[in-house]
PDB file of N, CA and C in Angstrom:
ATOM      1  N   UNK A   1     -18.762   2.914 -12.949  1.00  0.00           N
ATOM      2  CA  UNK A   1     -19.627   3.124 -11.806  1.00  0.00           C
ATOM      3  C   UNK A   1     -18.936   4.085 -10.845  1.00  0.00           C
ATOM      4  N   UNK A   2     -19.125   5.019 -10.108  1.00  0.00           N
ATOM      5  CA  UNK A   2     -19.330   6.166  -9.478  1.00  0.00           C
ATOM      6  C   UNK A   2     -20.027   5.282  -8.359  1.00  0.00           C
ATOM      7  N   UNK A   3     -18.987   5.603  -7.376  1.00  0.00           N
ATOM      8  CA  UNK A   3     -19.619   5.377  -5.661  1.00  0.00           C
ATOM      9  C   UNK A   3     -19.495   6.998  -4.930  1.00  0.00           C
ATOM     10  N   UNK A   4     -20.202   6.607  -3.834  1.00  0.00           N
ATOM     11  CA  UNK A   4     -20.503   7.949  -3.180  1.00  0.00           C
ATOM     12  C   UNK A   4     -20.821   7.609  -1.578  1.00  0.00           C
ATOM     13  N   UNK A   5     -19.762   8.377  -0.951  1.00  0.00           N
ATOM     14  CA  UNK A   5     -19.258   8.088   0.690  1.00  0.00           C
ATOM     15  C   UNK A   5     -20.520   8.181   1.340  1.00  0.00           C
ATOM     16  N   UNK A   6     -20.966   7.499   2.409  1.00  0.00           N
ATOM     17  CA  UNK A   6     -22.062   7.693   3.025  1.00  0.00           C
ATOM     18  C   UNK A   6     -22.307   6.875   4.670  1.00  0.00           C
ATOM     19  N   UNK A   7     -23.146   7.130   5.601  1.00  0.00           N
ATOM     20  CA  UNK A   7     -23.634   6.426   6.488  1.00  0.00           C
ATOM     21  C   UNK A   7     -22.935   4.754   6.316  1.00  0.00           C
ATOM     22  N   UNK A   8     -23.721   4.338   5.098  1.00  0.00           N
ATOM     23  CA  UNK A   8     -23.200   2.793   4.698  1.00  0.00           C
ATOM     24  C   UNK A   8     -22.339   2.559   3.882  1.00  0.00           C
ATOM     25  N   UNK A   9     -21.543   3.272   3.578  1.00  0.00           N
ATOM     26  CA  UNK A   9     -20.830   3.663   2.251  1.00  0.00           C
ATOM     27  C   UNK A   9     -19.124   4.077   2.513  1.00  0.00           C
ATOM     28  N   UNK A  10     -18.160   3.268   3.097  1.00  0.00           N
ATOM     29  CA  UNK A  10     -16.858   3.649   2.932  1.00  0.00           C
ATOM     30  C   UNK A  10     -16.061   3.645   1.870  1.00  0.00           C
ATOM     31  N   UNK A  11     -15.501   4.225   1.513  1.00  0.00           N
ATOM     32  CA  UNK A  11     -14.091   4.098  -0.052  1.00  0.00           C
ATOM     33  C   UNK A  11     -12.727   4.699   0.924  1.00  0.00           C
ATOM     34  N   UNK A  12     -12.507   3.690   0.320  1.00  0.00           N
ATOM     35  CA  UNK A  12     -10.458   3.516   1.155  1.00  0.00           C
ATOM     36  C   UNK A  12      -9.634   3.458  -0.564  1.00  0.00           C
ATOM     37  N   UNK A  13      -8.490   4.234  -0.470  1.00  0.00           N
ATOM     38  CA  UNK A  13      -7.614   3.740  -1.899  1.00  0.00           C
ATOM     39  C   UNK A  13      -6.779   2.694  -1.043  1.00  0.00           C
ATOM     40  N   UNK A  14      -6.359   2.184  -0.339  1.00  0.00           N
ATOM     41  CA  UNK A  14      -5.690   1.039  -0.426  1.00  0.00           C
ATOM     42  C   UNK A  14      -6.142   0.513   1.571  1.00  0.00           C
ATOM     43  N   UNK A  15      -5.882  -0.540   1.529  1.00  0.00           N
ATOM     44  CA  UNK A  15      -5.840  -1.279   2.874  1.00  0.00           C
ATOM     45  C   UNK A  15      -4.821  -1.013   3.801  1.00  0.00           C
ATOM     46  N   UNK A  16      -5.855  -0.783   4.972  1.00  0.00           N
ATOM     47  CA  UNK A  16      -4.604  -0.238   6.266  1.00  0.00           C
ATOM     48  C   UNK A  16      -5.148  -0.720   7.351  1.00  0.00           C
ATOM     49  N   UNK A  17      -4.512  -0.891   8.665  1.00  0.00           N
ATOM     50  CA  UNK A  17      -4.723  -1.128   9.650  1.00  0.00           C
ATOM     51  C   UNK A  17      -6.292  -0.569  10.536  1.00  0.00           C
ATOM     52  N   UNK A  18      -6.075   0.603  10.016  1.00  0.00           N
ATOM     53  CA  UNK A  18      -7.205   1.721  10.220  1.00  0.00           C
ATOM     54  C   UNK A  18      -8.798   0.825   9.959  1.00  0.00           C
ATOM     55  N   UNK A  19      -8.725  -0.109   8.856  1.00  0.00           N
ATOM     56  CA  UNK A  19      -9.912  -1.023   8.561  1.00  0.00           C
ATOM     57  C   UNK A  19     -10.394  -1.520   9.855  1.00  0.00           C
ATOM     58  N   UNK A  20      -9.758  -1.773  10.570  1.00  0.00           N
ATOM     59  CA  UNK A  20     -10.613  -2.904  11.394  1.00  0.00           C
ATOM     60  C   UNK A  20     -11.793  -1.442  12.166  1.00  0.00           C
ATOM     61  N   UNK A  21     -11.304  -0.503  12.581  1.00  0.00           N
ATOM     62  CA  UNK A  21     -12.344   0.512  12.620  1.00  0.00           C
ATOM     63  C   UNK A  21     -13.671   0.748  12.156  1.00  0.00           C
ATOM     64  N   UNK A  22     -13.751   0.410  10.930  1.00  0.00           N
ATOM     65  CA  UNK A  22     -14.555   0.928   9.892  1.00  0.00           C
ATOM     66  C   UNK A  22     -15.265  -0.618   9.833  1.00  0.00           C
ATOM     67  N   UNK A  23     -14.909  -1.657  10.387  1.00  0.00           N
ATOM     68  CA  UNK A  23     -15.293  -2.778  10.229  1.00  0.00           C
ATOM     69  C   UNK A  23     -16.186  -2.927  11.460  1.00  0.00           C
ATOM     70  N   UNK A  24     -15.800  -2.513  12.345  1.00  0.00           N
ATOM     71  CA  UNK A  24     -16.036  -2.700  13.875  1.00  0.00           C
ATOM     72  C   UNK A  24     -17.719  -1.514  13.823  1.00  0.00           C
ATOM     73  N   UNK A  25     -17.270  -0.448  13.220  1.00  0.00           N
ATOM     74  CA  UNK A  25     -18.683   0.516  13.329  1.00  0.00           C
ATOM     75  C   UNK A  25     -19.894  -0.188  12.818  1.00  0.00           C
ATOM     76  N   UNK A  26     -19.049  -1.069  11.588  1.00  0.00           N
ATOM     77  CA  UNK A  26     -20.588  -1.455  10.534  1.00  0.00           C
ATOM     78  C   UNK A  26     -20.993  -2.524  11.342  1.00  0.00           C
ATOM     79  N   UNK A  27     -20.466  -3.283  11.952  1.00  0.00           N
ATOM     80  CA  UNK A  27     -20.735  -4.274  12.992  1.00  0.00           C
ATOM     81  C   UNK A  27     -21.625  -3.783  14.112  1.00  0.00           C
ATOM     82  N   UNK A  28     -21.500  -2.717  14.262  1.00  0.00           N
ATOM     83  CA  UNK A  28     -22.147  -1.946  15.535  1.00  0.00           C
ATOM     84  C   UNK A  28     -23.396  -1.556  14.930  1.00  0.00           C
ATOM     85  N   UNK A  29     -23.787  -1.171  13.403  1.00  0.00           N
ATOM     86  CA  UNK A  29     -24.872  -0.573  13.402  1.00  0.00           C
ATOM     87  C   UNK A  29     -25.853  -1.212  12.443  1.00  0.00           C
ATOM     88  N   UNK A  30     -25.983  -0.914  11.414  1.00  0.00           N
ATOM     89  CA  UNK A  30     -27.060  -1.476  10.199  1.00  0.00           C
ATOM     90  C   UNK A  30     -25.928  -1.948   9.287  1.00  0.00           C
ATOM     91  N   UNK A  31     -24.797  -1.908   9.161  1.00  0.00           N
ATOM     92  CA  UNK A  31     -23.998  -2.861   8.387  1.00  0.00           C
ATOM     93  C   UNK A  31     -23.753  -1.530   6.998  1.00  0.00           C
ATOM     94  N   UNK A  32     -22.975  -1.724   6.721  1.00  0.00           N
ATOM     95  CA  UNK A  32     -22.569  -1.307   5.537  1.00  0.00           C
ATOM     96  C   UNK A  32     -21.249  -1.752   4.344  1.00  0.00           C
ATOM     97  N   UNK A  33     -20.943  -1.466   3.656  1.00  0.00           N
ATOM     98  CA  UNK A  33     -20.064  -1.717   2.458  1.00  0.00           C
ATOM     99  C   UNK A  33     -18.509  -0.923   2.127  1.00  0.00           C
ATOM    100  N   UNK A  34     -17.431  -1.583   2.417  1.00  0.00           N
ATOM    101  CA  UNK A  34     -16.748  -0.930   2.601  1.00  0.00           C
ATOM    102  C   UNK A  34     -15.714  -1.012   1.036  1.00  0.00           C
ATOM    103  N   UNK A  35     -15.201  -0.396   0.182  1.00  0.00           N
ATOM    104  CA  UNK A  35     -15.015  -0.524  -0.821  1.00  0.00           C
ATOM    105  C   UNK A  35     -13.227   0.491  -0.840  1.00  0.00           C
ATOM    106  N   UNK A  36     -12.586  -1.280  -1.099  1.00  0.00           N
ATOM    107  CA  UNK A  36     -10.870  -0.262  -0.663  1.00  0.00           C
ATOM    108  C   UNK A  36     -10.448  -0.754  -2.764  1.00  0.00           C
ATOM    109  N   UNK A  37      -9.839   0.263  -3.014  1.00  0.00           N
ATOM    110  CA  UNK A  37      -9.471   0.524  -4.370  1.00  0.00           C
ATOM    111  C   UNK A  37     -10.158   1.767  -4.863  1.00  0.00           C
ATOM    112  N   UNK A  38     -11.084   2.439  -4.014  1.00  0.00           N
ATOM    113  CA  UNK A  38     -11.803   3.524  -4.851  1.00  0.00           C
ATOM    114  C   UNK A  38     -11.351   5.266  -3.757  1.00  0.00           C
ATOM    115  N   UNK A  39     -11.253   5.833  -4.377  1.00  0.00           N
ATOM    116  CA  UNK A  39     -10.934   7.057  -3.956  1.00  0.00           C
ATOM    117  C   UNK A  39     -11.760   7.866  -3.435  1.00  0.00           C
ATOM    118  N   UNK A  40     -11.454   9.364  -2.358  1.00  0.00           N
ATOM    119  CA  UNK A  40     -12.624  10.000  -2.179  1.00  0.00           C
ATOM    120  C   UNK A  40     -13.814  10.613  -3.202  1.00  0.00           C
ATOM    121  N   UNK A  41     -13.397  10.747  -4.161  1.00  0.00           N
ATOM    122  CA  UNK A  41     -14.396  11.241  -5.042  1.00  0.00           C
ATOM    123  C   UNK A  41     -15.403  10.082  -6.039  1.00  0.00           C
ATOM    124  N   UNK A  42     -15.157   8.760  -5.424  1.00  0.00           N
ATOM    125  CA  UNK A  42     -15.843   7.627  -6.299  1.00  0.00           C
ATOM    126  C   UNK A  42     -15.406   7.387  -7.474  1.00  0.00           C
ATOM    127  N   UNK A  43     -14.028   7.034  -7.762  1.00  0.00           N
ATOM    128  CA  UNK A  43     -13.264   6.614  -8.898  1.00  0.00           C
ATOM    129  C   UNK A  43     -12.546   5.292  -8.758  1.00  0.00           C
ATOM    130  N   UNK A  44     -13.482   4.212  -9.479  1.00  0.00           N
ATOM    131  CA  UNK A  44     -12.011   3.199  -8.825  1.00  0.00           C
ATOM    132  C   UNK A  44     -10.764   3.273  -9.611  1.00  0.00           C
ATOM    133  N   UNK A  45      -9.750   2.810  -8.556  1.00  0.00           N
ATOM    134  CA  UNK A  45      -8.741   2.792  -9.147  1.00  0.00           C
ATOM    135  C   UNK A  45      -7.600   1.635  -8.768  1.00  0.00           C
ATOM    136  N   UNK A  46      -8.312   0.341  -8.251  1.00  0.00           N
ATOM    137  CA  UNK A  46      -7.932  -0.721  -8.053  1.00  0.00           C
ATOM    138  C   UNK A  46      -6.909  -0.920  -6.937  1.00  0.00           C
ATOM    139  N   UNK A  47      -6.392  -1.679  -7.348  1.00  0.00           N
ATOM    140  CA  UNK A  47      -5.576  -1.619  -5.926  1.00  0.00           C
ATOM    141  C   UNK A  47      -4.304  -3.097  -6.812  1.00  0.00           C
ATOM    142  N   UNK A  48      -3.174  -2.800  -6.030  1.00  0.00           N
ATOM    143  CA  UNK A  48      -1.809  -4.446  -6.421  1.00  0.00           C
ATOM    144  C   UNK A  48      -2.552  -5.495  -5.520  1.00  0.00           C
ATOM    145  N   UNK A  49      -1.990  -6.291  -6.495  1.00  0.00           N
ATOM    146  CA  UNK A  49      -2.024  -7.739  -5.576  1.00  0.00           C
ATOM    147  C   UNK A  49      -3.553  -7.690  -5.031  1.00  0.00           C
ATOM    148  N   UNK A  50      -4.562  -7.908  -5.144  1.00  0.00           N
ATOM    149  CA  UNK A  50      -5.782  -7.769  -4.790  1.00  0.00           C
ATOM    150  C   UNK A  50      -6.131  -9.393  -3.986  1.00  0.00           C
ATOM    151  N   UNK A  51      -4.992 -10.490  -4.539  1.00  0.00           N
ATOM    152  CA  UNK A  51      -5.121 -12.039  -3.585  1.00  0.00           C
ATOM    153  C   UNK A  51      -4.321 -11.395  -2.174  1.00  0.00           C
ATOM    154  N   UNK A  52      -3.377 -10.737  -2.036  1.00  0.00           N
ATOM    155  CA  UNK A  52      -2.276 -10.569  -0.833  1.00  0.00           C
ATOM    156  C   UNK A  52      -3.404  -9.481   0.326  1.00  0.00           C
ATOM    157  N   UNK A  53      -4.199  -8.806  -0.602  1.00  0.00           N
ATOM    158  CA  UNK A  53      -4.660  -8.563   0.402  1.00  0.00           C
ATOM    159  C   UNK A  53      -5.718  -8.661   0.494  1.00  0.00           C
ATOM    160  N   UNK A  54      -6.953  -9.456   0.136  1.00  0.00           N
ATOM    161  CA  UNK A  54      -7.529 -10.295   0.485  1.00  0.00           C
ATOM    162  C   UNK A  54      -7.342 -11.389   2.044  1.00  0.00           C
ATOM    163  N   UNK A  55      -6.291 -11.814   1.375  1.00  0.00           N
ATOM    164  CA  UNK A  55      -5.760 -12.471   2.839  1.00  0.00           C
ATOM    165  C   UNK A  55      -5.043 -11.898   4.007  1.00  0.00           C
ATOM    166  N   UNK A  56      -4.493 -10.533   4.002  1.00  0.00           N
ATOM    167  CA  UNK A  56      -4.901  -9.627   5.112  1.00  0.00           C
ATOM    168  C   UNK A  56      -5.510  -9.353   5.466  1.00  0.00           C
ATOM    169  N   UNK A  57      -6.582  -9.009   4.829  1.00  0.00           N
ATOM    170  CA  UNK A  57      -7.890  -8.200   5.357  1.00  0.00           C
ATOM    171  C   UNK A  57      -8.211  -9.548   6.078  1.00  0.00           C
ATOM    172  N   UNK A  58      -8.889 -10.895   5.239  1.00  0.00           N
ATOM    173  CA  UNK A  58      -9.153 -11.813   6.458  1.00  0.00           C
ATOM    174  C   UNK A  58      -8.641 -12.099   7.703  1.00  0.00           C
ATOM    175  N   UNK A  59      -7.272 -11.851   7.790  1.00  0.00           N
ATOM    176  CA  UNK A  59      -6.761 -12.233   8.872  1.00  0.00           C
ATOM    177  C   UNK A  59      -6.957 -11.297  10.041  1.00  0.00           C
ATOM    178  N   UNK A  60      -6.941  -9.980   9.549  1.00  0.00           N
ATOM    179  CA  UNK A  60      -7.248  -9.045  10.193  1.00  0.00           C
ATOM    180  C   UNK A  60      -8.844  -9.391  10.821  1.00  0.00           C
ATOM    181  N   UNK A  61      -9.893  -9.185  10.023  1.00  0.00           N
ATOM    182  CA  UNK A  61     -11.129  -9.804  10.458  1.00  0.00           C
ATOM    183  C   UNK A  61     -11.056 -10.932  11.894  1.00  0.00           C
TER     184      UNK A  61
END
């Protein structure tokens, strides 16, 4: 599957601080999907430890 950046549509290759940004906009508007493991051109390419940061990202939230 091929994703493609958009209005509702973020791709991050890995988790950063920078998220809560991108979290905070979709909150602000019609909501959208933010997808960290995939690259700018819509390739995933996964990401380590996908439990460790899971539970960053929540905490961050």
């Amino acid at each position: 599957m091929k994703f493609i950046e958009n209005e509702c549509c973020e791709l991050k290759i890995m988790l950063t601080k920078d998220i809560k940004k991108e979290i905070i906009a979709f909150a602000n508007t019609n909501g959208g999907k933010i997808y960290i493991g995939v690259d700018d051109d819509g390739n995933v390419i996964g990401i380590d430890n996908p439990d460790n940061n899971l539970q960053a990202l929540t905490g961050t939230i």
